[in-house]
Protein backbone atom coordinates (compact mmCIF):
# COMPACT_ATOMS: atom_id res chain seq x y z
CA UNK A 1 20.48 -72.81 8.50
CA UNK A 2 16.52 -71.87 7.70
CA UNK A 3 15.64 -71.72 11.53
CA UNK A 4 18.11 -68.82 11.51
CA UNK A 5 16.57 -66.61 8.98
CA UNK A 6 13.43 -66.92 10.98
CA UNK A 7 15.11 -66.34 14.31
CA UNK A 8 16.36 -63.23 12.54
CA UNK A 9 12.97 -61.78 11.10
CA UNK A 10 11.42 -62.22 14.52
CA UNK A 11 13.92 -60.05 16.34
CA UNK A 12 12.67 -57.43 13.90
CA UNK A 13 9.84 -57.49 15.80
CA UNK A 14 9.35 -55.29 19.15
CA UNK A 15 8.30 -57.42 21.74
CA UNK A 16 4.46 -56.47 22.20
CA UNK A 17 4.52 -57.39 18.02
CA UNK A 18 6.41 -60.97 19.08
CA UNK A 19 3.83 -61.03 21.91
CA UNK A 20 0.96 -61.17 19.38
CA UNK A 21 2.35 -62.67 16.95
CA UNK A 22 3.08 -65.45 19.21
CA UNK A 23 -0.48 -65.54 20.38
CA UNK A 24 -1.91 -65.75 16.79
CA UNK A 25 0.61 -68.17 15.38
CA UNK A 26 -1.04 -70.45 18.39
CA UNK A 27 -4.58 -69.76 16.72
CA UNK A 28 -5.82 -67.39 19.29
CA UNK A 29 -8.77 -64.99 17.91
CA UNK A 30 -8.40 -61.28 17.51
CA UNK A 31 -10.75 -61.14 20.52
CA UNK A 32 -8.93 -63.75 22.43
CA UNK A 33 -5.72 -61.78 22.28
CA UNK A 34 -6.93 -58.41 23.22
CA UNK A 35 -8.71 -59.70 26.25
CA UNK A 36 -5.48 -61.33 27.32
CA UNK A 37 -3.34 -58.36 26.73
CA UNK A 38 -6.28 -55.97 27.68
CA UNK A 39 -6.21 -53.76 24.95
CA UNK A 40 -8.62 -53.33 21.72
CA UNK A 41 -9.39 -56.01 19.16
CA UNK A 42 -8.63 -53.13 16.47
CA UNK A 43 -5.25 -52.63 18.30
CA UNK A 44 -4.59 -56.03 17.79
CA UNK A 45 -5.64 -56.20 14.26
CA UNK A 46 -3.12 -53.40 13.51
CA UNK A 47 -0.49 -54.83 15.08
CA UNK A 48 -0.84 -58.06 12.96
CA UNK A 49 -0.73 -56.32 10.19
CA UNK A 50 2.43 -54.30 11.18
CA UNK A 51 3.76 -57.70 11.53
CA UNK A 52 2.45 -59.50 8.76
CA UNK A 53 4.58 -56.49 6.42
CA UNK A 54 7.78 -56.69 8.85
CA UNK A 55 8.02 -60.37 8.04
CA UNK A 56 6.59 -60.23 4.72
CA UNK A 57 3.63 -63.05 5.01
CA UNK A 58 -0.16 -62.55 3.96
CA UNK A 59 -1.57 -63.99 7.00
CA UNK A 60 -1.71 -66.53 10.44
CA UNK A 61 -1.48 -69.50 8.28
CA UNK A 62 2.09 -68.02 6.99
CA UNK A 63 3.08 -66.72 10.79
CA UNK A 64 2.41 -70.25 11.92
CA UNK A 65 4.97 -71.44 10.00
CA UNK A 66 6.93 -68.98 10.54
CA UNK A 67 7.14 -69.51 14.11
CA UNK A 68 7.01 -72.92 14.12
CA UNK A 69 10.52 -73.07 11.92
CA UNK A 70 11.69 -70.69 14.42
């Protein structure tokens, strides 16, 4: 079952990390996503890539299909 595998490398994530990732697997900006959330666009940027080595993918092109198998 692949859209458990994903389900399963998500929950890895805390839920601010699932928050952005979310909002960048959508194709919001950096920018975008720290106005939303009203913190820093560097915050964000470290987040991402906390996430992008939790779930082992090189960028928002792989966490888009990530979540979208999910």
């Amino acid at each position: 079952m692949p859209g458990r595998t994903e389900q399963a490398e998500l929950e890895r994530l805390t839920s601010r990390e699932r928050e952005i990732a979310g909002l960048a697997a959508v194709g919001s900006s950096s920018k975008d996503i720290a106005g939303r959330l009203f913190i820093s666009q560097r915050t964000v940027d470290n987040h991402l890539q906390r996430i992008y080595t939790k779930l082992g993918v090189n960028g928002r092109d792989q966490l888009k299909e990530l979540f979208a198998s999910s």
